[in-house]
PDB file of N, CA and C in Angstrom:
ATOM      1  N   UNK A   1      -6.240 -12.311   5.857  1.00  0.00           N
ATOM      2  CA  UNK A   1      -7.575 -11.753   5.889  1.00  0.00           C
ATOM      3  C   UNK A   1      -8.579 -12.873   5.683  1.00  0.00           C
ATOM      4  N   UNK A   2      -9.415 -12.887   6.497  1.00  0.00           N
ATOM      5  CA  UNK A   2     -10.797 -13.789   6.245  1.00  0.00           C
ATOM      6  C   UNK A   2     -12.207 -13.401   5.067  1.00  0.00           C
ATOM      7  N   UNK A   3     -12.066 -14.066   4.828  1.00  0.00           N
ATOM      8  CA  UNK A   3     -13.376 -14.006   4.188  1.00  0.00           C
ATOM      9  C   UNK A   3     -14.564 -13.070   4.375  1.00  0.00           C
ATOM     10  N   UNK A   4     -15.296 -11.946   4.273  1.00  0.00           N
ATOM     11  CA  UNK A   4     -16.270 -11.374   4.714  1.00  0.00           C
ATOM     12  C   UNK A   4     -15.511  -9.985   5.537  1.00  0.00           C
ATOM     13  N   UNK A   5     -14.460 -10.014   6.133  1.00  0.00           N
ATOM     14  CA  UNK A   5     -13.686  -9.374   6.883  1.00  0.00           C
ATOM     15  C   UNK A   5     -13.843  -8.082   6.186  1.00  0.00           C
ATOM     16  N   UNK A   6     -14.171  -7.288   7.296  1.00  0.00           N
ATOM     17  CA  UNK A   6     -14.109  -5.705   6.511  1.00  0.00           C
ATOM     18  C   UNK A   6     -12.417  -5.479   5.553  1.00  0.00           C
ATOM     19  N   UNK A   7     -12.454  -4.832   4.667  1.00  0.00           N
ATOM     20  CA  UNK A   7     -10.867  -4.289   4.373  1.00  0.00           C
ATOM     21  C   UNK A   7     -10.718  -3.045   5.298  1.00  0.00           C
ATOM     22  N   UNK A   8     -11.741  -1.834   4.965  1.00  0.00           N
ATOM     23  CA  UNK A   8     -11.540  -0.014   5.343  1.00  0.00           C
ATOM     24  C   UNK A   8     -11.701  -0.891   6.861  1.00  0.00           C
ATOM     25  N   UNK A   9     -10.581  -0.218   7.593  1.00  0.00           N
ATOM     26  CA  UNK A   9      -9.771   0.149   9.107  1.00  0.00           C
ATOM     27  C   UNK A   9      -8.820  -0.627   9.161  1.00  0.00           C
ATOM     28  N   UNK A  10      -8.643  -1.807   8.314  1.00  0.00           N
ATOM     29  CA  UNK A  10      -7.384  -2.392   8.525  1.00  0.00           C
ATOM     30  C   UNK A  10      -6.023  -2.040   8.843  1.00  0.00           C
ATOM     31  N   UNK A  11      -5.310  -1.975   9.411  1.00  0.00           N
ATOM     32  CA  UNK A  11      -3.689  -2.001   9.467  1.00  0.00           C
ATOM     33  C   UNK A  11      -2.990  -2.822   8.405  1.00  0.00           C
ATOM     34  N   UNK A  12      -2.270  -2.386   7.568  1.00  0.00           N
ATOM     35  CA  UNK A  12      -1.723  -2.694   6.305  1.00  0.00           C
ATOM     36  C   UNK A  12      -0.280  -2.525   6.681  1.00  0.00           C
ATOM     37  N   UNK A  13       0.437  -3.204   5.827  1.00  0.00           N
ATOM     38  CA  UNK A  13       2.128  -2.529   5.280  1.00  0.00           C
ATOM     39  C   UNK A  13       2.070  -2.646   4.043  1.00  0.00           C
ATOM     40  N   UNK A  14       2.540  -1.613   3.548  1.00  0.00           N
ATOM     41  CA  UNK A  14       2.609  -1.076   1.916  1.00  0.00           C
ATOM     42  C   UNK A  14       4.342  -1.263   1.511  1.00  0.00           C
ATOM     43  N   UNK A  15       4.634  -1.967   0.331  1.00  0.00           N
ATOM     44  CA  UNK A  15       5.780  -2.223   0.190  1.00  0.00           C
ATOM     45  C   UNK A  15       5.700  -1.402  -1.046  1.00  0.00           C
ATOM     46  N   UNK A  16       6.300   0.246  -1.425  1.00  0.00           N
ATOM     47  CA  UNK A  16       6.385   0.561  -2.463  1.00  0.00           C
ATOM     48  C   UNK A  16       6.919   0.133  -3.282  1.00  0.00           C
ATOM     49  N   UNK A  17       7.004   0.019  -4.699  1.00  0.00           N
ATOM     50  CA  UNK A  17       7.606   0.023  -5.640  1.00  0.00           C
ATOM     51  C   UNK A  17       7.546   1.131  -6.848  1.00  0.00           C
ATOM     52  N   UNK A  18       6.344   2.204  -6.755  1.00  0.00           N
ATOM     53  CA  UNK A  18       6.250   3.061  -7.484  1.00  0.00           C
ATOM     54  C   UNK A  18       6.012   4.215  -6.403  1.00  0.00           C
ATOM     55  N   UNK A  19       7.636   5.192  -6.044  1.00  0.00           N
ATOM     56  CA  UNK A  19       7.649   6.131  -5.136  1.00  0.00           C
ATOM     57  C   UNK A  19       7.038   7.396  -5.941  1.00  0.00           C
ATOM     58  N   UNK A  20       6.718   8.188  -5.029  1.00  0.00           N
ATOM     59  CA  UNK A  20       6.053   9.487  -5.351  1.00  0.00           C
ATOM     60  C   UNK A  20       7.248  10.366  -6.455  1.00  0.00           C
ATOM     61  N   UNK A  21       6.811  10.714  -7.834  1.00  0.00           N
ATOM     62  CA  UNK A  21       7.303  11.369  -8.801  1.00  0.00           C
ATOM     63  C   UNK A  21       8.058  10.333  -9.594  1.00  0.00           C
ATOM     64  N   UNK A  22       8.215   8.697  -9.645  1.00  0.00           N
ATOM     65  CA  UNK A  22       8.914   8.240 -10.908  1.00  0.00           C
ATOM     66  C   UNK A  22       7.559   8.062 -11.730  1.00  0.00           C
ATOM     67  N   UNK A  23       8.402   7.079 -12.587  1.00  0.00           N
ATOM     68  CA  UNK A  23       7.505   7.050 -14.242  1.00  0.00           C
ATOM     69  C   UNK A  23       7.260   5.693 -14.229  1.00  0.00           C
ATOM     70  N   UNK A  24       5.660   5.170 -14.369  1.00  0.00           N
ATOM     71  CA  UNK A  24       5.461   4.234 -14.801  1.00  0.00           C
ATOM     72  C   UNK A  24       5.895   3.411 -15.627  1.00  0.00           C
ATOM     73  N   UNK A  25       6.414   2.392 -15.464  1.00  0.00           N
ATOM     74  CA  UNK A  25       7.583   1.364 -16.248  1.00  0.00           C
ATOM     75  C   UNK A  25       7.075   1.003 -17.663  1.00  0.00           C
ATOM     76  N   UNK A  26       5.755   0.978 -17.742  1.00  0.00           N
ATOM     77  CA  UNK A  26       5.322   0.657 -19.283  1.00  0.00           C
ATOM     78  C   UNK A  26       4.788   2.239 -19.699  1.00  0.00           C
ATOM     79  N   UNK A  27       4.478   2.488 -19.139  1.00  0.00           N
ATOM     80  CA  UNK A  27       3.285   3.949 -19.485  1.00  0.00           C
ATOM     81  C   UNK A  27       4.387   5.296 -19.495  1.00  0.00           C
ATOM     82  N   UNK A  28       5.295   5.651 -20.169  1.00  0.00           N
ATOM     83  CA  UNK A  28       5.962   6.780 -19.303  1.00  0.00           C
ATOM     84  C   UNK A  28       4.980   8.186 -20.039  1.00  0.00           C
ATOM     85  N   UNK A  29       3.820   8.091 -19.923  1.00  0.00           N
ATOM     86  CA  UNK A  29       3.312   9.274 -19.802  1.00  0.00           C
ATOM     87  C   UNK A  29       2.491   9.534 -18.280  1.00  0.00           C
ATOM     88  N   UNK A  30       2.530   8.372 -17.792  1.00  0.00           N
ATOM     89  CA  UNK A  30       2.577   8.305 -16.395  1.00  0.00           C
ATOM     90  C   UNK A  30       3.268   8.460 -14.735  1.00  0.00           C
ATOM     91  N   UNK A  31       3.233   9.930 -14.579  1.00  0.00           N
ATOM     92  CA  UNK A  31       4.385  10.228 -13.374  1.00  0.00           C
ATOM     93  C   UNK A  31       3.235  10.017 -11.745  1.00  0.00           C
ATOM     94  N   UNK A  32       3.867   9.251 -10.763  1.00  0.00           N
ATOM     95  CA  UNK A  32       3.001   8.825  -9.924  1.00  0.00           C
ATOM     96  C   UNK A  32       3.497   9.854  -8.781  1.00  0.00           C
ATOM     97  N   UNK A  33       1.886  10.695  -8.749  1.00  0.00           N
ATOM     98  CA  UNK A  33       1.517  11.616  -8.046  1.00  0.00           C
ATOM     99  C   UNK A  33       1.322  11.675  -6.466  1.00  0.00           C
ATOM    100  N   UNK A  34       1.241  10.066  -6.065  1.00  0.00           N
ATOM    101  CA  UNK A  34       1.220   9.377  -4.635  1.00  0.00           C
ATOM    102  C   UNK A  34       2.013   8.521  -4.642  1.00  0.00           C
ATOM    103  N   UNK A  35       2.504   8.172  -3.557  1.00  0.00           N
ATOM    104  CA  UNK A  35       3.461   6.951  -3.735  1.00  0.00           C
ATOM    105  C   UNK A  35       2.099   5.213  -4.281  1.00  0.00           C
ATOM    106  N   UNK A  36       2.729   4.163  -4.544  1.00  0.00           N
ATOM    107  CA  UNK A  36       1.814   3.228  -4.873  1.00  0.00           C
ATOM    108  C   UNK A  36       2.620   1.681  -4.694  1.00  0.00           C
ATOM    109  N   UNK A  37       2.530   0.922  -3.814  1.00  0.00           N
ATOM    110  CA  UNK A  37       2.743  -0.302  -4.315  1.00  0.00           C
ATOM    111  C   UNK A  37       2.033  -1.070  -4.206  1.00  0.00           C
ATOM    112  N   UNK A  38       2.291  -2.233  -3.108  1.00  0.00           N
ATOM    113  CA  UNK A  38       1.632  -3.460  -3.060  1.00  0.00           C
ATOM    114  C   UNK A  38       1.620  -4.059  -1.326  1.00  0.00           C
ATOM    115  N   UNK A  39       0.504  -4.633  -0.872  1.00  0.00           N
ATOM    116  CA  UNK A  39       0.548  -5.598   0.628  1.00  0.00           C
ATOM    117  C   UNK A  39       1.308  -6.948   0.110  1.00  0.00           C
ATOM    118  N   UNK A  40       2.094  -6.876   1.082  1.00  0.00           N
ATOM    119  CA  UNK A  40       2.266  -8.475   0.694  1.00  0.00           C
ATOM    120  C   UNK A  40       1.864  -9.208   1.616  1.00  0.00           C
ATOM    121  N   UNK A  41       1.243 -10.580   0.964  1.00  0.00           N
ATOM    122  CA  UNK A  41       0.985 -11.835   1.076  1.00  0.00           C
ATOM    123  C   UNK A  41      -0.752 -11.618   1.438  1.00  0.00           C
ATOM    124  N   UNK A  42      -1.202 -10.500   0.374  1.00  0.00           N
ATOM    125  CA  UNK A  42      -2.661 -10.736   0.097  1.00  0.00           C
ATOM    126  C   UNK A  42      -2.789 -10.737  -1.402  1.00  0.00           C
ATOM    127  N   UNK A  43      -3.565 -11.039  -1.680  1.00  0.00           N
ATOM    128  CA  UNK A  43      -3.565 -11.313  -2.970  1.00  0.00           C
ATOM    129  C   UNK A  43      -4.893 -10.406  -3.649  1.00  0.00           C
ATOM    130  N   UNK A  44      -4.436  -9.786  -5.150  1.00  0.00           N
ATOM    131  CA  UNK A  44      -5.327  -9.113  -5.469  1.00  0.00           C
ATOM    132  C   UNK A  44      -6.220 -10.102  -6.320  1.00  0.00           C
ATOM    133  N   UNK A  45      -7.313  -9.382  -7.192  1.00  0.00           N
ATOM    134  CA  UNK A  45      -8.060 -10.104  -8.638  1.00  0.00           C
ATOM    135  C   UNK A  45      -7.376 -10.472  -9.564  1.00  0.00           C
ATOM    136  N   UNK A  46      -6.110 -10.023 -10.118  1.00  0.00           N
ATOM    137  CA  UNK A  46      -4.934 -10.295 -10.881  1.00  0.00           C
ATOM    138  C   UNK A  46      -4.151 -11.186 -10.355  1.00  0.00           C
ATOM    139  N   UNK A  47      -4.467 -12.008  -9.299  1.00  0.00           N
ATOM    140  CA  UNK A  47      -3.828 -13.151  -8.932  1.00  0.00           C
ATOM    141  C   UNK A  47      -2.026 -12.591  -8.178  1.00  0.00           C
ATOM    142  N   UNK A  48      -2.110 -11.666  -8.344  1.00  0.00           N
ATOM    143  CA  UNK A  48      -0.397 -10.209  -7.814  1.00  0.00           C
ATOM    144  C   UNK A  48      -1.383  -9.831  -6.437  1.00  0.00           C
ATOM    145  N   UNK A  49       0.326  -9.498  -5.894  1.00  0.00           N
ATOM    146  CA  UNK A  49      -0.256  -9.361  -4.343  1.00  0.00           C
ATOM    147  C   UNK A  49      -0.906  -7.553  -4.584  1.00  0.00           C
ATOM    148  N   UNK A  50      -2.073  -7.618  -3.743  1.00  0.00           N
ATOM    149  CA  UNK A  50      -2.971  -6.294  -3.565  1.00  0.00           C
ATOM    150  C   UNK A  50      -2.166  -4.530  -3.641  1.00  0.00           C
ATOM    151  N   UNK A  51      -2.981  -4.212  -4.972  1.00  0.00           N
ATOM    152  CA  UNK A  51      -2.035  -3.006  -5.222  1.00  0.00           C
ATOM    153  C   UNK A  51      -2.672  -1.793  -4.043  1.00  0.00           C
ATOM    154  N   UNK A  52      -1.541  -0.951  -3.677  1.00  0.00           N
ATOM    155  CA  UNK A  52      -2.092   0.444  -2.670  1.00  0.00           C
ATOM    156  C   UNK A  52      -1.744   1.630  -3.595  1.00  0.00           C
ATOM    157  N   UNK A  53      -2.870   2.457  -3.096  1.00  0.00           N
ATOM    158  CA  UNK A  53      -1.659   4.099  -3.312  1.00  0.00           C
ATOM    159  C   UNK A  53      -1.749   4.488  -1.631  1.00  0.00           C
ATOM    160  N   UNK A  54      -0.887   5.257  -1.545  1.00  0.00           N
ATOM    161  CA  UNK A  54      -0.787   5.919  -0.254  1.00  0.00           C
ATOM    162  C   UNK A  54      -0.621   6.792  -0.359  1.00  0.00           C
ATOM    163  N   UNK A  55      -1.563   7.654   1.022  1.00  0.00           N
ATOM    164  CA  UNK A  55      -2.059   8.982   0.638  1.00  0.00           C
ATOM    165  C   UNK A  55      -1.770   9.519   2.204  1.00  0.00           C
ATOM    166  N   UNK A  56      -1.571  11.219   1.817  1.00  0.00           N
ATOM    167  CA  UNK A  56      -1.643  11.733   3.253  1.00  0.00           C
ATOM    168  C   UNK A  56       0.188  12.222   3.437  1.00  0.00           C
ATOM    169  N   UNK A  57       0.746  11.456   2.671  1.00  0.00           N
ATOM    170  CA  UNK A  57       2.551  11.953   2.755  1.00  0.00           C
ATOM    171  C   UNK A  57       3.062  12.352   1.319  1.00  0.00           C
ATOM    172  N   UNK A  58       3.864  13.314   1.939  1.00  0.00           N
ATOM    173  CA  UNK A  58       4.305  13.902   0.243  1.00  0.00           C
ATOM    174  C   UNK A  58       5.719  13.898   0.257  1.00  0.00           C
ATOM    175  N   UNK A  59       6.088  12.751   0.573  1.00  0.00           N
ATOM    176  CA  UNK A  59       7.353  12.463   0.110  1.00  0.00           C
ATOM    177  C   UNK A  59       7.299  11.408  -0.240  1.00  0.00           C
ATOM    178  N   UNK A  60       8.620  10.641  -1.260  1.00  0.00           N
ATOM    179  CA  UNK A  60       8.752   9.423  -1.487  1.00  0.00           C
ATOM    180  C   UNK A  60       8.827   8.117  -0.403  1.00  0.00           C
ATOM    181  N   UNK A  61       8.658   7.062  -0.803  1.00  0.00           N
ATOM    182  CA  UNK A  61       8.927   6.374   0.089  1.00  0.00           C
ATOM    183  C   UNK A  61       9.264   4.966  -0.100  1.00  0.00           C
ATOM    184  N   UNK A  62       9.715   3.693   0.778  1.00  0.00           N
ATOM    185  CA  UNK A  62       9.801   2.555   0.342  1.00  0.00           C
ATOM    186  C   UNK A  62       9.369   1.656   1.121  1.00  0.00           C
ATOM    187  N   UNK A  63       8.516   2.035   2.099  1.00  0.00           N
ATOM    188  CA  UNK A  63       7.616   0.969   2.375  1.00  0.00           C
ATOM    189  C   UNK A  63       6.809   2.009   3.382  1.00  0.00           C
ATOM    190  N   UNK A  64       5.319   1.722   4.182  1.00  0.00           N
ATOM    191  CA  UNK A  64       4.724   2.276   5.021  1.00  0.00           C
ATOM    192  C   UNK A  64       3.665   1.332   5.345  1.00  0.00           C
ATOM    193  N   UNK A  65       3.291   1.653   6.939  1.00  0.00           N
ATOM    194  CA  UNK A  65       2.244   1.126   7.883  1.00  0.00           C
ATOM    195  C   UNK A  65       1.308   2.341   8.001  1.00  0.00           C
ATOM    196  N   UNK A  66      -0.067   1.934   7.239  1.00  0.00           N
ATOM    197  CA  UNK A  66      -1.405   2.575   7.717  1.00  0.00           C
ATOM    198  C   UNK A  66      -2.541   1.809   7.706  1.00  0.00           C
ATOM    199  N   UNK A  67      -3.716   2.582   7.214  1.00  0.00           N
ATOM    200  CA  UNK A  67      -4.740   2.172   7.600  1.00  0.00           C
ATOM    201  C   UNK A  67      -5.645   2.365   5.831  1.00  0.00           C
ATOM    202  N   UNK A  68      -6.272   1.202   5.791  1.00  0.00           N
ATOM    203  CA  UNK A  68      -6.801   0.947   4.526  1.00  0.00           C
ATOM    204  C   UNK A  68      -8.532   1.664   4.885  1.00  0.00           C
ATOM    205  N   UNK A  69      -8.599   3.140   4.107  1.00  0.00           N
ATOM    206  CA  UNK A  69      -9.827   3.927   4.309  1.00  0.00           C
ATOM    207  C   UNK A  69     -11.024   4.091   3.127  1.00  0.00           C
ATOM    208  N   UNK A  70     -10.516   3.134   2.692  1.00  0.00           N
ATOM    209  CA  UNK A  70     -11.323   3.268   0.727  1.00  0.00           C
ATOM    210  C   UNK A  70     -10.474   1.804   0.107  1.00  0.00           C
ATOM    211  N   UNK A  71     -11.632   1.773  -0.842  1.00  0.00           N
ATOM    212  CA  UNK A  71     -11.079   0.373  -1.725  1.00  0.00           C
ATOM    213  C   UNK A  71     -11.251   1.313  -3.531  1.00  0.00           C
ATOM    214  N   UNK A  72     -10.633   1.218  -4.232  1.00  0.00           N
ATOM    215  CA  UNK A  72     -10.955   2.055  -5.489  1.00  0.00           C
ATOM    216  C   UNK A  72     -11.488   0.809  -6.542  1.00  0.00           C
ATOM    217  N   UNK A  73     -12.677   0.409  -6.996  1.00  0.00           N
ATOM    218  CA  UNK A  73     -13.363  -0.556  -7.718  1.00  0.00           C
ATOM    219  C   UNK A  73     -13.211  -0.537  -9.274  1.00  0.00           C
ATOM    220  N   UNK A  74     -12.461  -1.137  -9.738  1.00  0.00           N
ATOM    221  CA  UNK A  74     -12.263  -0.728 -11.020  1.00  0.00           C
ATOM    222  C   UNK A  74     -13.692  -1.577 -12.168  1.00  0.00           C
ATOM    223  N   UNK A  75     -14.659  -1.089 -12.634  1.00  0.00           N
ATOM    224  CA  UNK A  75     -15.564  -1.801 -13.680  1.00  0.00           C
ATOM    225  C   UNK A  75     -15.361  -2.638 -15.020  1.00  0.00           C
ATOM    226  N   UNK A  76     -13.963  -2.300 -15.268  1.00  0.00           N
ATOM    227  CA  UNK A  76     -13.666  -2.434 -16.662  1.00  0.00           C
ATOM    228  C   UNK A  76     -12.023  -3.142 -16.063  1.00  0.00           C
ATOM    229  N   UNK A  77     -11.652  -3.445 -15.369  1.00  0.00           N
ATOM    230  CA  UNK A  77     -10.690  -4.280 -15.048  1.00  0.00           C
ATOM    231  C   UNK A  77     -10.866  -5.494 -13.347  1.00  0.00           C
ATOM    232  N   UNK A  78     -10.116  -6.323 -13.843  1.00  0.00           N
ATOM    233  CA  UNK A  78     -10.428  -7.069 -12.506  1.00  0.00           C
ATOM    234  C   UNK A  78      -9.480  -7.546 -11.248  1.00  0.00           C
ATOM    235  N   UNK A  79      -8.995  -5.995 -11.046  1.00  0.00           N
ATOM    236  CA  UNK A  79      -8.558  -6.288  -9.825  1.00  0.00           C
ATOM    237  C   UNK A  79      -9.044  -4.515  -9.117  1.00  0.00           C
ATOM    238  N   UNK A  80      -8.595  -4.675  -7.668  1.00  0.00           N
ATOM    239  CA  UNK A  80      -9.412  -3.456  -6.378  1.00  0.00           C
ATOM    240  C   UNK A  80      -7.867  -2.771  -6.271  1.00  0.00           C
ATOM    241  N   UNK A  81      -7.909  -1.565  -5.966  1.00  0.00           N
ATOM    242  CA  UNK A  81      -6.711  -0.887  -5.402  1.00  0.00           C
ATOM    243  C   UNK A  81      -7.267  -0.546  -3.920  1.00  0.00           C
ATOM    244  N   UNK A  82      -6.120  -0.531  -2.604  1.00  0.00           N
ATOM    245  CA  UNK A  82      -6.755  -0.124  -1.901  1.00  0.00           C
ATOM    246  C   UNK A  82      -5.746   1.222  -1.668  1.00  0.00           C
ATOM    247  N   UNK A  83      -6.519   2.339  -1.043  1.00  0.00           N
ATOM    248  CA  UNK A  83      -6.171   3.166  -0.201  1.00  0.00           C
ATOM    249  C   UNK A  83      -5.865   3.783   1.177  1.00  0.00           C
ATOM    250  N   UNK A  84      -4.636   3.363   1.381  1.00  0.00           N
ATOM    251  CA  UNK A  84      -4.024   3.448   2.635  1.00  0.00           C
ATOM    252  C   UNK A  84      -3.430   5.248   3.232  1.00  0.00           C
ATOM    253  N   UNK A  85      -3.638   4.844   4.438  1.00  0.00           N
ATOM    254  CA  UNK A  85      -3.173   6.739   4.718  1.00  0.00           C
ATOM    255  C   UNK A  85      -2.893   6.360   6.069  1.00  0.00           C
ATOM    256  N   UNK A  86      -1.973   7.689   7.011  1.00  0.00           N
ATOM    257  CA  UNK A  86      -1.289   7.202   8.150  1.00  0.00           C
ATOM    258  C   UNK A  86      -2.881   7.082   8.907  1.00  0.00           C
ATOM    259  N   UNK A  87      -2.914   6.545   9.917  1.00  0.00           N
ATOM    260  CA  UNK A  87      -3.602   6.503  10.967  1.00  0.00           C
ATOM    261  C   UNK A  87      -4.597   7.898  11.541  1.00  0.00           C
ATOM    262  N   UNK A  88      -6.097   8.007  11.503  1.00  0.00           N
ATOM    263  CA  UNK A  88      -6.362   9.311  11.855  1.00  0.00           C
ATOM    264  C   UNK A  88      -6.504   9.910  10.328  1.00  0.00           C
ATOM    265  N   UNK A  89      -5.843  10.101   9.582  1.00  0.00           N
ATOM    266  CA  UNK A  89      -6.286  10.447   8.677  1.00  0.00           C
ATOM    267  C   UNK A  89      -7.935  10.777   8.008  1.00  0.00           C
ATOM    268  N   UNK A  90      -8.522  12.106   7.685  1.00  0.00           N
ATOM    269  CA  UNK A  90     -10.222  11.755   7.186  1.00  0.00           C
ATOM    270  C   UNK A  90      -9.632  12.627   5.593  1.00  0.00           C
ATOM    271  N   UNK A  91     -10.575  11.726   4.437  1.00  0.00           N
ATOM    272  CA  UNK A  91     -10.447  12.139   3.546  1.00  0.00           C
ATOM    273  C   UNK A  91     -11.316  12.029   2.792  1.00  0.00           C
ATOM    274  N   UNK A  92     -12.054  12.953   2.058  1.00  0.00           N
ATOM    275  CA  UNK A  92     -13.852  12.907   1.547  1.00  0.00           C
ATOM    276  C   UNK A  92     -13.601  12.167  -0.012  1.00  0.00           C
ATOM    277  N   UNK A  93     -14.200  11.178  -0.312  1.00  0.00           N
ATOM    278  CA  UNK A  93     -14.352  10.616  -1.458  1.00  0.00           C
ATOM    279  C   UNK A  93     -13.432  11.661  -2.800  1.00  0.00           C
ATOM    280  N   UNK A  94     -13.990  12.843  -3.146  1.00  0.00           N
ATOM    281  CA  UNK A  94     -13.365  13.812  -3.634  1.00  0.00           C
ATOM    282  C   UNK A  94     -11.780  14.051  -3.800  1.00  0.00           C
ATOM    283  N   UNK A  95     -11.394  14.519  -2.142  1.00  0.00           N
ATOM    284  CA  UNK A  95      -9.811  14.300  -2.193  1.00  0.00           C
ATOM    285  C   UNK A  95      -9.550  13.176  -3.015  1.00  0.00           C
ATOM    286  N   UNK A  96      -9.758  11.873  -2.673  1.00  0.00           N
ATOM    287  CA  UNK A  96      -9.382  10.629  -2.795  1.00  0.00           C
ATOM    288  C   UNK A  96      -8.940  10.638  -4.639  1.00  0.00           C
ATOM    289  N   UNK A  97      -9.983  10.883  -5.150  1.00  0.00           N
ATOM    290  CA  UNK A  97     -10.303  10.584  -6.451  1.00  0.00           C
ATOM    291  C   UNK A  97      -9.064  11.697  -6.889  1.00  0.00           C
ATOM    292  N   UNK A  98      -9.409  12.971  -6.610  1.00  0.00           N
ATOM    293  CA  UNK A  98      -8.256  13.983  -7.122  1.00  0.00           C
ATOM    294  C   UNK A  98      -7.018  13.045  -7.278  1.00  0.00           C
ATOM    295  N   UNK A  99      -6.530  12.858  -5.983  1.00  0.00           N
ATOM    296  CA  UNK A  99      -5.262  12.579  -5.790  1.00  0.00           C
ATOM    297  C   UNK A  99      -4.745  11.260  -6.906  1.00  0.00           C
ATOM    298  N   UNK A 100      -5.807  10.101  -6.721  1.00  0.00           N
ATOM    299  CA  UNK A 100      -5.152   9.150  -7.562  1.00  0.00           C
ATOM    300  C   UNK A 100      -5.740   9.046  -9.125  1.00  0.00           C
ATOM    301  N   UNK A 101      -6.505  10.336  -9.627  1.00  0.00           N
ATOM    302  CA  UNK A 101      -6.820  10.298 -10.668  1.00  0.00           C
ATOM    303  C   UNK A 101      -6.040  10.746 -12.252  1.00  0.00           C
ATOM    304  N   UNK A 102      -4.150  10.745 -12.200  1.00  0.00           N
ATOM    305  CA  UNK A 102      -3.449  10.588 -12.457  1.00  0.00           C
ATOM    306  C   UNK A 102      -3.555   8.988 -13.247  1.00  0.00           C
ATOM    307  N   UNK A 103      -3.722   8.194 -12.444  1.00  0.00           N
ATOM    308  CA  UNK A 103      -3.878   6.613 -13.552  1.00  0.00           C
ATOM    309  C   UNK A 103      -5.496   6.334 -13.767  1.00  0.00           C
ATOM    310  N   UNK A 104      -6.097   6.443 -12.210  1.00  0.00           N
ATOM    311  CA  UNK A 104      -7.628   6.022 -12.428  1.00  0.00           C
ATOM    312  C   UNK A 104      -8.618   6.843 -14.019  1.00  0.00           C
ATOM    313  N   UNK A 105      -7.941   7.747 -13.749  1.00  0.00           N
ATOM    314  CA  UNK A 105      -8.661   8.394 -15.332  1.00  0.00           C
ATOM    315  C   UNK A 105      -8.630   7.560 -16.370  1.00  0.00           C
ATOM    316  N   UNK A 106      -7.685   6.231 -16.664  1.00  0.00           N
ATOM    317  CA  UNK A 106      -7.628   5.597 -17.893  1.00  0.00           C
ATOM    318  C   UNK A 106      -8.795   4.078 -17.740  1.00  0.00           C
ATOM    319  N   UNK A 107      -9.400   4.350 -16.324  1.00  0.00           N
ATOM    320  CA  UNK A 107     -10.219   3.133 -15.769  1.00  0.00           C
ATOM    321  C   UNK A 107     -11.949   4.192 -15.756  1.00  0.00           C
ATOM    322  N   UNK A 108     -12.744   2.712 -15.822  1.00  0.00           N
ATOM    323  CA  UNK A 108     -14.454   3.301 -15.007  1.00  0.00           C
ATOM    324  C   UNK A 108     -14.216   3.167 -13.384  1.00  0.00           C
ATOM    325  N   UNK A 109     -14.063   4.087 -12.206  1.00  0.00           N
ATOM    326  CA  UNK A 109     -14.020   3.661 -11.133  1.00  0.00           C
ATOM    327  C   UNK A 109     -14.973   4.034 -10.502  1.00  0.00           C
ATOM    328  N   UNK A 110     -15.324   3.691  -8.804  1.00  0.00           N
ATOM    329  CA  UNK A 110     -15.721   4.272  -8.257  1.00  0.00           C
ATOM    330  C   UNK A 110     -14.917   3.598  -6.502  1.00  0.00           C
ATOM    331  N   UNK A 111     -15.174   4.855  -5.683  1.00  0.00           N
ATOM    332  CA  UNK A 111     -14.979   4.674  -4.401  1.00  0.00           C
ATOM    333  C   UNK A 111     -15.626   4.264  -3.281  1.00  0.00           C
ATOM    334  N   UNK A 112     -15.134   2.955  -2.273  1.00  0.00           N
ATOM    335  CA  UNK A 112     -15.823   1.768  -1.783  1.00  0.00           C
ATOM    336  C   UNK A 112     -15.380   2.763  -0.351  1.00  0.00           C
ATOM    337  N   UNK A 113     -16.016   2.235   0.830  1.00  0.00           N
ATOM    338  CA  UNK A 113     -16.154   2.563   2.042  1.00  0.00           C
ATOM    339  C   UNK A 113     -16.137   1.435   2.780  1.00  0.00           C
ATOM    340  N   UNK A 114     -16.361  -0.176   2.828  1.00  0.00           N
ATOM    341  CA  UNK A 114     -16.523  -0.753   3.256  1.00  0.00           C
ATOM    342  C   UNK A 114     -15.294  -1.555   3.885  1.00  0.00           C
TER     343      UNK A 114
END
């Protein structure tokens, strides 16, 4: 990715590591409601490659190709989650937040469009 480069419409691959319904490895009051991992070979604010949730499938999974439609901005931490969903996908700020507000509740967030 370049510099300035939009993220939202990108084509992504999501390499899960936290599939839909296990338990957060430090947090186990945390069961992940979307699947969630990581792009590799971009790099997030935490210096770790760029975390996803993925949205739009309700099954588990271990890796997926979509489209990055939201960036989730965390205020009080310094790294971005992005939000990936299959292709075509429309999802109103609202959905968004529902769905990944399972962890985001323990953050100040808000939802990016750009």
């Amino acid at each position: 990715m370049q510099p300035n480069e939009p993220i939202c419409g990108r084509a992504v691959r999501v390499i899960i590591d936290r599939p839909l319904g296990s338990v957060h490895p430090h947090h186990k009051n945390i069961v992940y409601e979307v699947n969630y991992g990581y792009v590799p070979g971009v790099l997030g604010g935490d210096g770790e490659e760029q975390d996803a949730y993925v949205l739009g499938i309700d099954e588990p999974l271990t890796e997926f190709d979509g489209v990055v439609i939201a960036i989730v901005e965390r205020s009080d931490d310094n790294e971005t989650k992005w939000i990936v969903a299959p292709v075509g996908t429309e999802l109103c700020d609202e959905e968004i937040m529902k769905k990944i507000h399972f962890q985001e509740k323990y953050f100040s967030t808000r939802l990016l469009r750009t």
